[in-house]
PDB file of N, CA and C in Angstrom:
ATOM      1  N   UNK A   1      11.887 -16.136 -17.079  1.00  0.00           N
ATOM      2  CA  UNK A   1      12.611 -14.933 -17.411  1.00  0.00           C
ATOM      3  C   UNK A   1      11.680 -13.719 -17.415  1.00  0.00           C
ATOM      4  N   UNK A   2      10.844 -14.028 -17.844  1.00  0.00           N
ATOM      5  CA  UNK A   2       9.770 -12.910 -17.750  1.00  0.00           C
ATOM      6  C   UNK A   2       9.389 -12.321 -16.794  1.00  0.00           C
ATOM      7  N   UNK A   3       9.183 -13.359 -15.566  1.00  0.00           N
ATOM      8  CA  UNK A   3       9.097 -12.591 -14.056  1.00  0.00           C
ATOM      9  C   UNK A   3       9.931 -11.893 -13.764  1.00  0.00           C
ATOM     10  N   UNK A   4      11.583 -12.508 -13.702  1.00  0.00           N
ATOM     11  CA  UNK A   4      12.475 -11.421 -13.553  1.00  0.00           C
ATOM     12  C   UNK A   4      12.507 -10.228 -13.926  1.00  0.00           C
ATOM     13  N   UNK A   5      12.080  -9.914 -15.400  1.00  0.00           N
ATOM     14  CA  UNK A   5      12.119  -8.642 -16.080  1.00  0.00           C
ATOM     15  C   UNK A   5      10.921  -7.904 -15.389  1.00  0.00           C
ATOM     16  N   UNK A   6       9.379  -8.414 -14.907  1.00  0.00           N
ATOM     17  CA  UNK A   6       9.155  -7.841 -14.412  1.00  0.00           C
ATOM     18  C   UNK A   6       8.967  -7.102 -12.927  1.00  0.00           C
ATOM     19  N   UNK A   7       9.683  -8.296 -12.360  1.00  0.00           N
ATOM     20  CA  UNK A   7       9.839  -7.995 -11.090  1.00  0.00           C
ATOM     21  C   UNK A   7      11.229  -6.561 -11.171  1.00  0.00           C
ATOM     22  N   UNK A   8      11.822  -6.878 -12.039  1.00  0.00           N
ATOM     23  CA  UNK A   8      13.366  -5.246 -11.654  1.00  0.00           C
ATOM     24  C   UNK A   8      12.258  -3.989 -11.955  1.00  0.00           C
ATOM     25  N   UNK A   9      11.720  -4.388 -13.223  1.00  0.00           N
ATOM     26  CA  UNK A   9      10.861  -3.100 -13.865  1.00  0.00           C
ATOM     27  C   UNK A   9       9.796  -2.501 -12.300  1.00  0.00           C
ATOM     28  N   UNK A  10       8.849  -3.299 -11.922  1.00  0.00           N
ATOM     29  CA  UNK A  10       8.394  -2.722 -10.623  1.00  0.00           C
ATOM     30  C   UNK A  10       9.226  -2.137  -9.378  1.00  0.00           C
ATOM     31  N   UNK A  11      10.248  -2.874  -8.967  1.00  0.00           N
ATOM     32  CA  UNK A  11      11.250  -2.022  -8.186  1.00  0.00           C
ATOM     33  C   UNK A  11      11.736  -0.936  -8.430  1.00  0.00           C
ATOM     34  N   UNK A  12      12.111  -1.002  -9.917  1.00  0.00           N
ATOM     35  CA  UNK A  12      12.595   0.727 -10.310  1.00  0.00           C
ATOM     36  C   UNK A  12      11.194   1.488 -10.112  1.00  0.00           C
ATOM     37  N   UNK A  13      10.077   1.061 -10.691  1.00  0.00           N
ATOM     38  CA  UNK A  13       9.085   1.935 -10.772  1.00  0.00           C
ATOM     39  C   UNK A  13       8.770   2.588  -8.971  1.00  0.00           C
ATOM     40  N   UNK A  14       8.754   1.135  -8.180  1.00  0.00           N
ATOM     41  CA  UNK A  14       8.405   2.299  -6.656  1.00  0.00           C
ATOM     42  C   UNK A  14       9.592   2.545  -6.006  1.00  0.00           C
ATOM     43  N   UNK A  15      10.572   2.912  -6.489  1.00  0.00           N
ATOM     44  CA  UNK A  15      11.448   3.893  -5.913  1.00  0.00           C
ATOM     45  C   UNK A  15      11.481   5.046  -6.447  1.00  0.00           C
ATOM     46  N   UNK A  16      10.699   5.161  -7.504  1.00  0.00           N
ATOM     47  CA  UNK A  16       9.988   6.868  -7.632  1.00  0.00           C
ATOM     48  C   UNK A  16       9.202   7.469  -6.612  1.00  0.00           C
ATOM     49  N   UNK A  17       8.792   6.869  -6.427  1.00  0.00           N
ATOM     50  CA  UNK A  17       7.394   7.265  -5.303  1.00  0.00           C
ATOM     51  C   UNK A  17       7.722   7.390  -4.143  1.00  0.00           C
ATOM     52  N   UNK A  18       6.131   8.143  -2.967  1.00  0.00           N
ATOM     53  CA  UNK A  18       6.962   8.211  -2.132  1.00  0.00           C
ATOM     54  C   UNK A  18       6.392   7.036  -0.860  1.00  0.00           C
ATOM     55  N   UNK A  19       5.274   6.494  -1.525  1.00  0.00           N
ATOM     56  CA  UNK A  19       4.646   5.242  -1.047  1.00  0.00           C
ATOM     57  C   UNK A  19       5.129   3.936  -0.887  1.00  0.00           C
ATOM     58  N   UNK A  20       4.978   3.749   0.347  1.00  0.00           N
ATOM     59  CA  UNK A  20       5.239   2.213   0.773  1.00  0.00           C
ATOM     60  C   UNK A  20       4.486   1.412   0.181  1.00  0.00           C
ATOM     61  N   UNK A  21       4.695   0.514  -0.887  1.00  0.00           N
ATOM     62  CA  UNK A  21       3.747  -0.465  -1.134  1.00  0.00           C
ATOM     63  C   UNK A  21       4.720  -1.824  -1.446  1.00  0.00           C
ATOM     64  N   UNK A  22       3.732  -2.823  -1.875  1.00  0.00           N
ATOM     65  CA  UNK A  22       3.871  -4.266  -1.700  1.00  0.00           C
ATOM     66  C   UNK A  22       3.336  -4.592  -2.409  1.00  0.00           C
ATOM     67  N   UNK A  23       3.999  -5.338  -3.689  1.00  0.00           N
ATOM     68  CA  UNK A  23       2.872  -6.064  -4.878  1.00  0.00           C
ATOM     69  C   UNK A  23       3.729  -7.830  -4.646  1.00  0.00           C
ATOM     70  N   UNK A  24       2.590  -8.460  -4.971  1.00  0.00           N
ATOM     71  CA  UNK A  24       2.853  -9.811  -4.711  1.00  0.00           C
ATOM     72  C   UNK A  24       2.179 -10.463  -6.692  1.00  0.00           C
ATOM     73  N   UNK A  25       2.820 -11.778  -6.761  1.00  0.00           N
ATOM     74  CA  UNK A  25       1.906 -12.230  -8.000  1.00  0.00           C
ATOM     75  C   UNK A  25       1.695 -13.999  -7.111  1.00  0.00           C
ATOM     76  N   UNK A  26       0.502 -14.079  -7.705  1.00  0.00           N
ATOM     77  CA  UNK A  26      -0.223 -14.912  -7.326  1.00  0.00           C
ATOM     78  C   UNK A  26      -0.185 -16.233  -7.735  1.00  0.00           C
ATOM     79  N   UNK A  27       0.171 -17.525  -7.531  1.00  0.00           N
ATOM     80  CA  UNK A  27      -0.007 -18.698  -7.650  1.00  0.00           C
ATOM     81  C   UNK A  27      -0.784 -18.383  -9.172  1.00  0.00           C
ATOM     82  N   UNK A  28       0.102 -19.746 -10.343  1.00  0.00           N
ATOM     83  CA  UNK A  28      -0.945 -19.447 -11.659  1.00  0.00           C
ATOM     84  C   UNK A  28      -2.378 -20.324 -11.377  1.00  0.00           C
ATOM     85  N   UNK A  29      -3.436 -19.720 -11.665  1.00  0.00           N
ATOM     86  CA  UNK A  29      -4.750 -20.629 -11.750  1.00  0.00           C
ATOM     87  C   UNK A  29      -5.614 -19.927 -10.394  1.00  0.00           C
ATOM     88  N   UNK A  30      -4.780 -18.789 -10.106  1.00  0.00           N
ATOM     89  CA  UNK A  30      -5.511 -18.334  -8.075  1.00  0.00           C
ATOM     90  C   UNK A  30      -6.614 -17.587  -8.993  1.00  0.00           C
ATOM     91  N   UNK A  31      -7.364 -17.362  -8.250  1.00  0.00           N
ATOM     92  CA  UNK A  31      -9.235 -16.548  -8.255  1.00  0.00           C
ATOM     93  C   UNK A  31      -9.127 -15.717  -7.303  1.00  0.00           C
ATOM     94  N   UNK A  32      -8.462 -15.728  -6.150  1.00  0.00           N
ATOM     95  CA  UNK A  32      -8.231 -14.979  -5.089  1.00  0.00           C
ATOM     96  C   UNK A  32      -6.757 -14.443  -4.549  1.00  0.00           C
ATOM     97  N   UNK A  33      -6.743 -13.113  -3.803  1.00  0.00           N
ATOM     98  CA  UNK A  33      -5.218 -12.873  -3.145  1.00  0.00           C
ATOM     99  C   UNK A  33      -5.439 -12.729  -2.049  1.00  0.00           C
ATOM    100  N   UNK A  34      -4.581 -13.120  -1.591  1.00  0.00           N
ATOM    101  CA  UNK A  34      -4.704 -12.896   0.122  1.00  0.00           C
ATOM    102  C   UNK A  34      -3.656 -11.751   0.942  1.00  0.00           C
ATOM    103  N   UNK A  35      -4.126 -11.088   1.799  1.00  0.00           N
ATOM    104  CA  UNK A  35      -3.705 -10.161   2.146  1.00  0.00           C
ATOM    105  C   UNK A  35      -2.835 -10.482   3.369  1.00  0.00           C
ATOM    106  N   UNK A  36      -1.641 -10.010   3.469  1.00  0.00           N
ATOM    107  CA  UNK A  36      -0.645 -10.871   4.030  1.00  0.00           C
ATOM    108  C   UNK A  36      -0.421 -10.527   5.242  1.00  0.00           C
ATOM    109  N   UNK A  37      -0.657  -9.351   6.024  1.00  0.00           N
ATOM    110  CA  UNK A  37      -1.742  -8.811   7.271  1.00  0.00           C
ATOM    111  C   UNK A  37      -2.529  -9.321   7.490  1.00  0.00           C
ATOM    112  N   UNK A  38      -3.916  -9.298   7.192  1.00  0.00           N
ATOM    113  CA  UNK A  38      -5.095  -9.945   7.469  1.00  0.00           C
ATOM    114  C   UNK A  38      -5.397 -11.390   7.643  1.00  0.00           C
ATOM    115  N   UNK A  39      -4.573 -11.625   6.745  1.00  0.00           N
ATOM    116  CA  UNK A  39      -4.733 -12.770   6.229  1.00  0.00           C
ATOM    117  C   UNK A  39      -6.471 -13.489   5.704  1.00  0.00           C
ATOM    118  N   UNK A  40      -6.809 -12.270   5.078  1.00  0.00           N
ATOM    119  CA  UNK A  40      -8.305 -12.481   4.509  1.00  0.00           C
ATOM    120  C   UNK A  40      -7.923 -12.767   3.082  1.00  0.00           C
ATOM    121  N   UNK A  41      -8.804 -13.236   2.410  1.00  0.00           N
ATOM    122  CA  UNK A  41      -9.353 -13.538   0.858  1.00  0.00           C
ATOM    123  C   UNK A  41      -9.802 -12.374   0.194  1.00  0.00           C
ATOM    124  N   UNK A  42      -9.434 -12.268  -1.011  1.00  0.00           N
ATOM    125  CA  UNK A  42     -10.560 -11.123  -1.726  1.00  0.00           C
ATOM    126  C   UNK A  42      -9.940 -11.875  -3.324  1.00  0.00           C
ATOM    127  N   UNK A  43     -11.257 -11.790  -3.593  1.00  0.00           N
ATOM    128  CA  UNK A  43     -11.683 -11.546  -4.843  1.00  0.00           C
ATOM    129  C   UNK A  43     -11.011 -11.154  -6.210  1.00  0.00           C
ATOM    130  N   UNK A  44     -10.764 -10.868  -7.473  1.00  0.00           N
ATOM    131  CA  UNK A  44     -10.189 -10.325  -8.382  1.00  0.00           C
ATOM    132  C   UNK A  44     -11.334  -9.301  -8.327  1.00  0.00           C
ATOM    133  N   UNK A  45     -10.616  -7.985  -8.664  1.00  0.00           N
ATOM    134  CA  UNK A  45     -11.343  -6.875  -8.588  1.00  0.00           C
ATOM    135  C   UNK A  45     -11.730  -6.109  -7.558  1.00  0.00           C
ATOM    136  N   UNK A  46     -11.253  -6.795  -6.503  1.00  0.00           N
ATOM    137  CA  UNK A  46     -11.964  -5.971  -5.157  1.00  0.00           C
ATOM    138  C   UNK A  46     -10.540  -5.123  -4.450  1.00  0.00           C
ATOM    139  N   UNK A  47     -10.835  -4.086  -3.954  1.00  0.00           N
ATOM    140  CA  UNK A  47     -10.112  -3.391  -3.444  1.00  0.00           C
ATOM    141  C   UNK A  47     -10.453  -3.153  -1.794  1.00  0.00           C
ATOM    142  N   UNK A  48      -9.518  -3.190  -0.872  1.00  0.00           N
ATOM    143  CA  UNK A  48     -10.210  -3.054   0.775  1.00  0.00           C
ATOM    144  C   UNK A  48      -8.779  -2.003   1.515  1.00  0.00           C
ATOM    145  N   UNK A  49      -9.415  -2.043   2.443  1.00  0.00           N
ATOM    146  CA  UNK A  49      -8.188  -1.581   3.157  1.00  0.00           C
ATOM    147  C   UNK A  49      -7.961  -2.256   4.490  1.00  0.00           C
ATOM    148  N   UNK A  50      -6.435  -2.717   5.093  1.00  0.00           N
ATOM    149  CA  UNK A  50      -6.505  -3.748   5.750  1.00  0.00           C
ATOM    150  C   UNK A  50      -6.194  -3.022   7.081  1.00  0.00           C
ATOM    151  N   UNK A  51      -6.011  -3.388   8.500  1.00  0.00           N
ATOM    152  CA  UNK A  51      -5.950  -3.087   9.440  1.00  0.00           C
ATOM    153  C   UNK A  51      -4.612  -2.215   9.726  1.00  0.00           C
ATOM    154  N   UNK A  52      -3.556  -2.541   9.042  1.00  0.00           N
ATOM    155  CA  UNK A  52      -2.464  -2.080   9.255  1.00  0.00           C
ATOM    156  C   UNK A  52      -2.488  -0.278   8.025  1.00  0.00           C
ATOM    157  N   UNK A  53      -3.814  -0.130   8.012  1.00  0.00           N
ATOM    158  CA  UNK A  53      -3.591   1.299   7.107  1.00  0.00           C
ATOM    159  C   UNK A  53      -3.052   1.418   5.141  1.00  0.00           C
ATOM    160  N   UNK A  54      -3.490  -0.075   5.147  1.00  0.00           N
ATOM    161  CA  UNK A  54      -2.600   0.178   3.437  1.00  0.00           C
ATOM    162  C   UNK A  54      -4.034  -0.357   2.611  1.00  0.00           C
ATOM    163  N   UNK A  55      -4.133   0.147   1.729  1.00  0.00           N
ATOM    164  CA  UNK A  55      -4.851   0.182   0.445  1.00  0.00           C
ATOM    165  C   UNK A  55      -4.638  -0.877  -0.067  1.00  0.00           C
ATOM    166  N   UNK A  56      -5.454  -1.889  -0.696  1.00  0.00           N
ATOM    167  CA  UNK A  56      -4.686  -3.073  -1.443  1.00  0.00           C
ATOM    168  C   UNK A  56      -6.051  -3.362  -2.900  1.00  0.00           C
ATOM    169  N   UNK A  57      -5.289  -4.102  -3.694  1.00  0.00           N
ATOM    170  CA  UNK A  57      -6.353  -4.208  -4.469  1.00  0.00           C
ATOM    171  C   UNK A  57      -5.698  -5.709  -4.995  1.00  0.00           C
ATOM    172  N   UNK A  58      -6.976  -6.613  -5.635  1.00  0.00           N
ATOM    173  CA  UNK A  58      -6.402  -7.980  -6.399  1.00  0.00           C
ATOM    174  C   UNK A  58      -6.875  -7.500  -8.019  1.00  0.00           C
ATOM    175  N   UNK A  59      -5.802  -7.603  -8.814  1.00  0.00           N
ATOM    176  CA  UNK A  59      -6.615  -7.879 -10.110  1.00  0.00           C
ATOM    177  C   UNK A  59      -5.415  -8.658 -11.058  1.00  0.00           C
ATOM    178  N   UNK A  60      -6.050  -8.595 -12.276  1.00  0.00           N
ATOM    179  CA  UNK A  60      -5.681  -9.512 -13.135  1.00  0.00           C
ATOM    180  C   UNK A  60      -4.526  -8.458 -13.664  1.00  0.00           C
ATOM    181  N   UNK A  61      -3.477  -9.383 -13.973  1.00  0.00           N
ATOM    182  CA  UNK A  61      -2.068  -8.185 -14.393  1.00  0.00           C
ATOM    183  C   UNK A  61      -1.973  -9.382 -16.038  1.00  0.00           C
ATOM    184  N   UNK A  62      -1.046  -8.360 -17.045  1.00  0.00           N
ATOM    185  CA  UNK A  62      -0.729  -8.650 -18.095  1.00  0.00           C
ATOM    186  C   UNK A  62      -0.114  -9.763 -18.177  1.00  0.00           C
ATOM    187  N   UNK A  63      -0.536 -11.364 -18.426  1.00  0.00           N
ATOM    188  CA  UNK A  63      -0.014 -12.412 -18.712  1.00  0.00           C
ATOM    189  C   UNK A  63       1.327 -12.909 -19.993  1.00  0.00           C
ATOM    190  N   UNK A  64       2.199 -13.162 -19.229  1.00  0.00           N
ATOM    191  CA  UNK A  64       3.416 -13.184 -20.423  1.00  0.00           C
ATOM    192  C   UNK A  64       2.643 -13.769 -21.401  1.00  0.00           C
ATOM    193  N   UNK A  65       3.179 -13.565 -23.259  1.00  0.00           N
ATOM    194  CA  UNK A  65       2.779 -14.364 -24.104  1.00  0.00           C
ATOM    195  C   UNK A  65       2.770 -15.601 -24.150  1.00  0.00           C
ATOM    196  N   UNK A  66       3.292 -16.379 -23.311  1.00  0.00           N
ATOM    197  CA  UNK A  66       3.805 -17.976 -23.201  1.00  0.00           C
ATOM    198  C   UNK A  66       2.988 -19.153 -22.579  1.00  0.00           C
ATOM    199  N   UNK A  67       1.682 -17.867 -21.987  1.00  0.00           N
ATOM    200  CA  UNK A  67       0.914 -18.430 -21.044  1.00  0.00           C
ATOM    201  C   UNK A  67      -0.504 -18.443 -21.438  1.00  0.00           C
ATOM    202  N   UNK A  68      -1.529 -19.467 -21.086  1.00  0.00           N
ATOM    203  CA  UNK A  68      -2.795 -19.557 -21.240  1.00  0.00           C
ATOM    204  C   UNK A  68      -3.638 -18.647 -20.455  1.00  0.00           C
ATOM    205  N   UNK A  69      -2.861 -18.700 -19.139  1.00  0.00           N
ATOM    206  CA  UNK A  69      -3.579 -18.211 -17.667  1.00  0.00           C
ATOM    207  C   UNK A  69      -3.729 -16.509 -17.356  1.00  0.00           C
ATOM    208  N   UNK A  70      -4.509 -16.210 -17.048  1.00  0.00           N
ATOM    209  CA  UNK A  70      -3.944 -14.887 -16.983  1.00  0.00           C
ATOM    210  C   UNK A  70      -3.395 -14.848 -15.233  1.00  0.00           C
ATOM    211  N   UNK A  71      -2.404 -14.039 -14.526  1.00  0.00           N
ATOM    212  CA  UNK A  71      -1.796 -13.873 -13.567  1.00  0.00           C
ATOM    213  C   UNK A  71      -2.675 -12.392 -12.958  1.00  0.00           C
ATOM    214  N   UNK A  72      -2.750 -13.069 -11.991  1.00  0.00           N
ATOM    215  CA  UNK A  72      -3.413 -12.214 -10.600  1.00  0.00           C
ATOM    216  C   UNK A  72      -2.369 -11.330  -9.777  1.00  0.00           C
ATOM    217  N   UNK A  73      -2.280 -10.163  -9.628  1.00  0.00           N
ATOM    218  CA  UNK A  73      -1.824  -9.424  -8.928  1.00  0.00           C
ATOM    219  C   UNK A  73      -2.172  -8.967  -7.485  1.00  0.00           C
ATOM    220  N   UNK A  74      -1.588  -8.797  -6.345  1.00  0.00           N
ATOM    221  CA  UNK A  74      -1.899  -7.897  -5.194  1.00  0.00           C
ATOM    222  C   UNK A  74      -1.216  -7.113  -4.941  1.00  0.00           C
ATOM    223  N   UNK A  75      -1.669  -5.876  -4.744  1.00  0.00           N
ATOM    224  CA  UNK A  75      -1.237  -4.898  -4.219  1.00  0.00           C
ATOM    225  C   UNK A  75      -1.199  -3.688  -3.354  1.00  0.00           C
ATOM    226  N   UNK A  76      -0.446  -3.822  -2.195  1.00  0.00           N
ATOM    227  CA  UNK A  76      -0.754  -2.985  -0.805  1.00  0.00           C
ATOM    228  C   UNK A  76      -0.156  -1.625  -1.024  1.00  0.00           C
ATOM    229  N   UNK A  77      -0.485  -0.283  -1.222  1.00  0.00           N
ATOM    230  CA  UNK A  77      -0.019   0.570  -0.568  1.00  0.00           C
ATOM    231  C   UNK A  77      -0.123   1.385   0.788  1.00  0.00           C
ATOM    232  N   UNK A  78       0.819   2.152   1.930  1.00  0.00           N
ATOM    233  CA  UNK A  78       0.100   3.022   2.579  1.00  0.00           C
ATOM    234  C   UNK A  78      -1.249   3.617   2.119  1.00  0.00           C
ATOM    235  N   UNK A  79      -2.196   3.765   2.873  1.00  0.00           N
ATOM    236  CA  UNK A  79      -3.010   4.860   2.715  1.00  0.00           C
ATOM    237  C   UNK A  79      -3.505   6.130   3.847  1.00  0.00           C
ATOM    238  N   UNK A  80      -1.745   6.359   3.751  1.00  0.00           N
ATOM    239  CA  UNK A  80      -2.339   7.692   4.592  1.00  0.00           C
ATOM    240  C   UNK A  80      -0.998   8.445   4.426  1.00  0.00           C
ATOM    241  N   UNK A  81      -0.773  10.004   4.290  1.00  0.00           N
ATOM    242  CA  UNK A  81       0.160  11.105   4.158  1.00  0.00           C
ATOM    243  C   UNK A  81       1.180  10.573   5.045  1.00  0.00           C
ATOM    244  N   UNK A  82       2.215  10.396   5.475  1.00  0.00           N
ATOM    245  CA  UNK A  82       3.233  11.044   6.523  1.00  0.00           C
ATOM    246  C   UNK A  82       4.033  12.536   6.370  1.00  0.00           C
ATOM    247  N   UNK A  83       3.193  13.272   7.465  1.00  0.00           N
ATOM    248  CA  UNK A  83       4.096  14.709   7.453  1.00  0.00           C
ATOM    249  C   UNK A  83       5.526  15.027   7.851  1.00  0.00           C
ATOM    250  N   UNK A  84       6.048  15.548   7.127  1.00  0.00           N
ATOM    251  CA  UNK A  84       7.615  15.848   7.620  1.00  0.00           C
ATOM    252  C   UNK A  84       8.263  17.151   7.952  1.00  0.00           C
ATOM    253  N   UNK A  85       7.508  18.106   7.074  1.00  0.00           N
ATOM    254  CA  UNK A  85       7.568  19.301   7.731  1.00  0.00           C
ATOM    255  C   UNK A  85       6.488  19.806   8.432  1.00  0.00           C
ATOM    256  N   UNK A  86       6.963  19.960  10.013  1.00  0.00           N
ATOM    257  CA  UNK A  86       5.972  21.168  10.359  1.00  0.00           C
ATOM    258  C   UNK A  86       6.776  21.658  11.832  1.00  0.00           C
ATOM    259  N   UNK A  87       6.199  22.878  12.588  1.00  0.00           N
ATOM    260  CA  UNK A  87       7.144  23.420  13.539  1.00  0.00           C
ATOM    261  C   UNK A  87       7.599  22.479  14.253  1.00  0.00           C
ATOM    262  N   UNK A  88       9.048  22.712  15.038  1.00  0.00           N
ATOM    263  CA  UNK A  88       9.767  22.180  15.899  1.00  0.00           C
ATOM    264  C   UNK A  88       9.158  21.888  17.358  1.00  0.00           C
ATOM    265  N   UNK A  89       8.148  22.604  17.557  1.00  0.00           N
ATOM    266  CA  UNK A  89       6.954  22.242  18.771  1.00  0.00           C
ATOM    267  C   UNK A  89       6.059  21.719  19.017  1.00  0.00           C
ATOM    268  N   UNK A  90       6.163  21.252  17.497  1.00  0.00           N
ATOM    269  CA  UNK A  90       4.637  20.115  17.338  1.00  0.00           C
ATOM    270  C   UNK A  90       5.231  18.762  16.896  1.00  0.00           C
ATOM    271  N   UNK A  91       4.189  17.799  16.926  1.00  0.00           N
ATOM    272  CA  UNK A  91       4.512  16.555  17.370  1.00  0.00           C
ATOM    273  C   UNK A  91       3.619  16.271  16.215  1.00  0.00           C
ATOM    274  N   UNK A  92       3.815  15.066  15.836  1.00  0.00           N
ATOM    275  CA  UNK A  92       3.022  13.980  14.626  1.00  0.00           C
ATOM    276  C   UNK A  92       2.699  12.461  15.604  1.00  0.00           C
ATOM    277  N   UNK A  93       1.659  12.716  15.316  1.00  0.00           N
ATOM    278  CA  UNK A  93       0.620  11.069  16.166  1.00  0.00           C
ATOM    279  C   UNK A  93      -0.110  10.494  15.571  1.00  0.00           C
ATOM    280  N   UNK A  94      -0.034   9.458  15.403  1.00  0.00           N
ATOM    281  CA  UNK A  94      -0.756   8.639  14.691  1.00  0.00           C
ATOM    282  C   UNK A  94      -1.800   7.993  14.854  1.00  0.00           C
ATOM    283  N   UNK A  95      -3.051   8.279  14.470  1.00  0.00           N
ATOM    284  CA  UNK A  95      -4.743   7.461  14.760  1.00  0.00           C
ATOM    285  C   UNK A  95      -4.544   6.727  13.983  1.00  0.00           C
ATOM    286  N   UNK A  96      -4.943   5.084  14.536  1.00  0.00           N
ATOM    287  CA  UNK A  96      -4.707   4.247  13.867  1.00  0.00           C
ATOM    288  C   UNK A  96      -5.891   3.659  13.010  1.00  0.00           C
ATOM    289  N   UNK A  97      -7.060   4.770  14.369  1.00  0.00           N
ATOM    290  CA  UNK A  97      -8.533   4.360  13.724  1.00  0.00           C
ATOM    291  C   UNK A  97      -8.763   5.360  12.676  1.00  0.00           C
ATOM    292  N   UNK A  98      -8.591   6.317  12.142  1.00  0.00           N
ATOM    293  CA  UNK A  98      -8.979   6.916  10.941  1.00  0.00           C
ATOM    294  C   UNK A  98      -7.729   6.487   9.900  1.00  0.00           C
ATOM    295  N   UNK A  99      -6.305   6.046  10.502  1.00  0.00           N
ATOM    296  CA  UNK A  99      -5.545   5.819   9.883  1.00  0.00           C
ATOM    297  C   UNK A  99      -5.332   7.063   8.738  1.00  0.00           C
ATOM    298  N   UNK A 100      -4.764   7.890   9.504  1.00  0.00           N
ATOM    299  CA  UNK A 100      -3.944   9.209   9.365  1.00  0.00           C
ATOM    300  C   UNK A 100      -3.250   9.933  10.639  1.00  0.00           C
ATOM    301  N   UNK A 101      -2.120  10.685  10.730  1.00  0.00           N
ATOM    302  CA  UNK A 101      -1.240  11.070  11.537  1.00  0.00           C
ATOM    303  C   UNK A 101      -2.267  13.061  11.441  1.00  0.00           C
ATOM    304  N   UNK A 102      -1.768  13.165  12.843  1.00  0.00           N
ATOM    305  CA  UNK A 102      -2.513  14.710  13.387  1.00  0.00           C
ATOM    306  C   UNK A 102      -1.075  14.957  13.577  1.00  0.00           C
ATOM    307  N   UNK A 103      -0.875  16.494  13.650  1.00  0.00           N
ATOM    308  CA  UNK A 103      -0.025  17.403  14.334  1.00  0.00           C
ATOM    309  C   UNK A 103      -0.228  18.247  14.513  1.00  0.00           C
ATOM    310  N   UNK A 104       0.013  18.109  16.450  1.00  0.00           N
ATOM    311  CA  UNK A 104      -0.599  19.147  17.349  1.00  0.00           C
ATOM    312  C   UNK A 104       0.993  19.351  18.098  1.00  0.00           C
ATOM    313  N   UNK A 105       0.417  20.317  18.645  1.00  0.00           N
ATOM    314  CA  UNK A 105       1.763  21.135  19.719  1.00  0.00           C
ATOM    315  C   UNK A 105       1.614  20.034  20.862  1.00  0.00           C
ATOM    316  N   UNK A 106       3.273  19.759  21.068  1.00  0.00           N
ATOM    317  CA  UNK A 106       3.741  19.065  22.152  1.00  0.00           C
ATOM    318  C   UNK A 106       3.213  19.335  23.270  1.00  0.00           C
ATOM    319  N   UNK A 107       2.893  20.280  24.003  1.00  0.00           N
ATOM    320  CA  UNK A 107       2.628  20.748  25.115  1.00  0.00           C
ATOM    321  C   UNK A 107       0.707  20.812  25.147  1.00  0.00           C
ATOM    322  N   UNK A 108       0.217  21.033  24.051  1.00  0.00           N
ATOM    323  CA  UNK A 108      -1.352  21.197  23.889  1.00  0.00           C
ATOM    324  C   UNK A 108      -2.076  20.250  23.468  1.00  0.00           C
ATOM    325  N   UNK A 109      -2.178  18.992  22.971  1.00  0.00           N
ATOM    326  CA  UNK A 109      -2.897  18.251  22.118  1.00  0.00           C
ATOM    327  C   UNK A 109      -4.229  18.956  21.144  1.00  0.00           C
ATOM    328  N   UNK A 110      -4.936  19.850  22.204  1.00  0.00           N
ATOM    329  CA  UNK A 110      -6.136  20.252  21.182  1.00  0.00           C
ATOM    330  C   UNK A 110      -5.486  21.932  20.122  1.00  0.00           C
ATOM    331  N   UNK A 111      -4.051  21.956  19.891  1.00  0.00           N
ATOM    332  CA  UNK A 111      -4.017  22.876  19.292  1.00  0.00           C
ATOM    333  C   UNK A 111      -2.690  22.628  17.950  1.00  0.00           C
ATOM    334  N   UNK A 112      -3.995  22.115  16.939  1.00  0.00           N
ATOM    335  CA  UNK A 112      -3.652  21.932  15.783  1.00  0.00           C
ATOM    336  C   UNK A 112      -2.032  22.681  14.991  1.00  0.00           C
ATOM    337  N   UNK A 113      -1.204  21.858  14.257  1.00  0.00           N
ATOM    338  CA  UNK A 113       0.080  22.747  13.576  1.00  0.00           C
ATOM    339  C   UNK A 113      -0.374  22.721  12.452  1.00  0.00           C
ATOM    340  N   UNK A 114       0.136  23.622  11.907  1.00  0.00           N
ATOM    341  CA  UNK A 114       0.449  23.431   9.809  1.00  0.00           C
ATOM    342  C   UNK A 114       1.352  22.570   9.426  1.00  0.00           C
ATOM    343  N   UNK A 115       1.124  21.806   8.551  1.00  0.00           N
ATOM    344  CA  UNK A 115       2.264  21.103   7.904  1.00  0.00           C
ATOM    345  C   UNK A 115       2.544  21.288   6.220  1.00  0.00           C
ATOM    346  N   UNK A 116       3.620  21.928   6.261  1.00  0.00           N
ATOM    347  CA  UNK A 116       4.222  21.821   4.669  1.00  0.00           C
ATOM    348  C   UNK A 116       4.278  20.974   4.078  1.00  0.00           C
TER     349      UNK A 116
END
């Protein structure tokens, strides 16, 4: 029952936001989370960022009272802006290697837009 309660409580919480993320809980007794992209290992405590652009971190989350173990958390967010406003002549592109989106004019590539 406890998972349930906290699994609704996190759903309400990221539909505030405006970030894509992904929290997982971990097998009881895990030392490690695995990143579900990568499919690499990390650590409790370590934070990386995985190929697909999202932020993730493993750590130890608040263990119901009922339990000996403490429960391991993962969690992916985007890590990078998506722009939504900017002129009708410019275009949004996405580098996948700095993992952030540019917007330049449709017609120019080397001539940078503003974005609101």
């Amino acid at each position: 029952m406890n998972y349930l309660t906290l699994a609704v409580l996190l759903c309400g919480l990221l539909s505030l936001s405006n970030a894509s993320c992904g929290y997982k809980i971990m097998e009881p007794g895990a030392t490690h989370c695995q990143d579900d992209v990568d499919k690499t290992w990390h650590a409790v405590g370590a934070t990386w960022r995985n190929s697909k652009c999202m932020d993730c971190n493993c750590r130890s989350c608040s263990a119901p009272a009922n339990t000996a173990t403490d429960i391991i958390c993962s969690q992916c967010c985007t890590g990078y802006f998506t722009p939504t406003r900017f002129p009708n002549d410019c275009v949004k592109v996405f580098d996948p290697e700095a993992c952030k989106y540019v917007v330049h004019k449709r017609n120019d590539p080397s001539v940078l837009c503003p974005v609101r």
